[in-house]
C-alpha atoms as a PDB file:
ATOM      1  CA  UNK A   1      29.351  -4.786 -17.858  1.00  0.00           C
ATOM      2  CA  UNK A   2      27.136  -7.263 -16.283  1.00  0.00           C
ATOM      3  CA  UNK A   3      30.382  -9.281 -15.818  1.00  0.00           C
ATOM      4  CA  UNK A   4      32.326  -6.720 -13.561  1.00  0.00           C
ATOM      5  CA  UNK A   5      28.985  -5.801 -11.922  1.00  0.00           C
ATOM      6  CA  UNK A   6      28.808  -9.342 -10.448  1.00  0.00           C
ATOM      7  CA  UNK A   7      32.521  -9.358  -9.318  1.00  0.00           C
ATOM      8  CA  UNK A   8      31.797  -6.235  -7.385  1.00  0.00           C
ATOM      9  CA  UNK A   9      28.824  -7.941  -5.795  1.00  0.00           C
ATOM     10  CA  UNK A  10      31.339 -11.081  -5.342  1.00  0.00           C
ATOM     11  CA  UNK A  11      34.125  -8.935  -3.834  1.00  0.00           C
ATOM     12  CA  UNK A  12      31.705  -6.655  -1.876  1.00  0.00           C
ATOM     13  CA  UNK A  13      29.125  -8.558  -0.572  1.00  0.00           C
ATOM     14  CA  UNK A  14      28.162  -5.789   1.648  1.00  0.00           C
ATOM     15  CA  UNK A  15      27.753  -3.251  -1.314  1.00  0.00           C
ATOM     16  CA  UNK A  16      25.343  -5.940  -3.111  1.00  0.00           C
ATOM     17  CA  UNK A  17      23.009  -6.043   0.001  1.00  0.00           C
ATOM     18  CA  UNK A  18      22.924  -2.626  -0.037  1.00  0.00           C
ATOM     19  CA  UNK A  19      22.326  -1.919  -3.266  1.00  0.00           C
ATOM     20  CA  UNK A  20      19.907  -4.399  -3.916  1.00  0.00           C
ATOM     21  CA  UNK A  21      18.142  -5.101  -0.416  1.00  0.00           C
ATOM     22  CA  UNK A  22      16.962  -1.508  -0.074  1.00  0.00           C
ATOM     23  CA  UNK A  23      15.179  -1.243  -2.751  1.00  0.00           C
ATOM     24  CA  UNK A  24      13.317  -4.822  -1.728  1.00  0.00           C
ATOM     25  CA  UNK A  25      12.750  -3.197   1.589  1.00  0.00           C
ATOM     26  CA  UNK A  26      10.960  -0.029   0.368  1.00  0.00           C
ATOM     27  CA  UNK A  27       8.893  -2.581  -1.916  1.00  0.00           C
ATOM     28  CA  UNK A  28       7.996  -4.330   1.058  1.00  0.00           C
ATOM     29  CA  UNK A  29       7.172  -1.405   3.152  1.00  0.00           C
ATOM     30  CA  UNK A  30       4.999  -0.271   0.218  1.00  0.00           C
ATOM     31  CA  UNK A  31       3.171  -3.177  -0.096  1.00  0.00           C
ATOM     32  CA  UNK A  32       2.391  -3.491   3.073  1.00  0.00           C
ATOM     33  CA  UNK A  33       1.207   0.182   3.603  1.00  0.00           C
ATOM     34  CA  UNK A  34      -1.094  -0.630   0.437  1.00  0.00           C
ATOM     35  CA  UNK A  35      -2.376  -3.394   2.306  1.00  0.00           C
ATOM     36  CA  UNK A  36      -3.314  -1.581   5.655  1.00  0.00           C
ATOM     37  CA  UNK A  37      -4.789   1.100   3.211  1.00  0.00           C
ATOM     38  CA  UNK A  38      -6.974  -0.795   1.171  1.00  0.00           C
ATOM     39  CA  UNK A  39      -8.148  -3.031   4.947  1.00  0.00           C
ATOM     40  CA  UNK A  40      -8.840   0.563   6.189  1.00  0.00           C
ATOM     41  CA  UNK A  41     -10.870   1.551   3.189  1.00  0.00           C
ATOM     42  CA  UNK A  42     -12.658  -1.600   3.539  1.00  0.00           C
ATOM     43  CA  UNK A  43     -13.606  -2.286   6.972  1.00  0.00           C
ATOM     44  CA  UNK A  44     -13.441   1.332   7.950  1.00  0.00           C
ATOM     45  CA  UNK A  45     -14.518   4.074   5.362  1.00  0.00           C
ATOM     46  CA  UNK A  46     -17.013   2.217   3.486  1.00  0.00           C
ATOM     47  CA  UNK A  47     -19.281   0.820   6.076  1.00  0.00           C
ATOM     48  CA  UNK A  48     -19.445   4.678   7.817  1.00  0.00           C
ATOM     49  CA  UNK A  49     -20.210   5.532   3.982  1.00  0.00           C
ATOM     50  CA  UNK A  50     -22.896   2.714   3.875  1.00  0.00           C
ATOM     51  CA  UNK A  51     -24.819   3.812   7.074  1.00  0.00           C
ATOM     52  CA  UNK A  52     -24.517   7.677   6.633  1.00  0.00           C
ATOM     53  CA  UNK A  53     -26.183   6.806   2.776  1.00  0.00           C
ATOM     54  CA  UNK A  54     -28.741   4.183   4.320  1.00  0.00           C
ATOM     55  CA  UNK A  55     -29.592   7.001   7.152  1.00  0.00           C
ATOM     56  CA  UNK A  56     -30.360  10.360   4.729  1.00  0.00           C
ATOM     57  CA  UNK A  57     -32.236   8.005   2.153  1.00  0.00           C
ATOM     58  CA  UNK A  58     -34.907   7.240   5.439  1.00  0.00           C
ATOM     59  CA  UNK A  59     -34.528  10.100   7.193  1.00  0.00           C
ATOM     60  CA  UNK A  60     -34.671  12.415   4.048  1.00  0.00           C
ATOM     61  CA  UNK A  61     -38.107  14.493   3.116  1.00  0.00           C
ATOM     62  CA  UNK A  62     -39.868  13.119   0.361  1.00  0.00           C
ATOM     63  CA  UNK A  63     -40.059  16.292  -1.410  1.00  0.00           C
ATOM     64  CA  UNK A  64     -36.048  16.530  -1.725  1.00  0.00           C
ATOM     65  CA  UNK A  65     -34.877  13.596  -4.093  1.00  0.00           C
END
């Protein structure tokens, strides 16, 4: 099977790039959307987090733990 598989790739090289570049492309494109995620969460989302948490625990009323 693996045999005739490779001698469509051979025959079709155009088949073979589709059917195995796509899938490298979405794996790409997925990695690299992780990657602007994770910078956004980082750099972004947790510093906001970090001052809004530093500002209630000083501005806060003793009385209210």
């Amino acid at each position: 099977m693996f045999a005739a598989l490779a001698r469509l790739f051979v025959l079709r090289p155009l088949l073979s790039l589709a059917v195995l570049g796509i899938p490298v492309i979405v794996l790409i494109a997925v990695g690299l959307i992780t990657i602007w995620a994770v910078k956004f969460f980082v750099f972004i989302v947790l510093p906001i987090v970090l001052v809004v948490w530093v500002l209630r625990r000083l501005f806060s009323s003793p009385s209210n733990p």
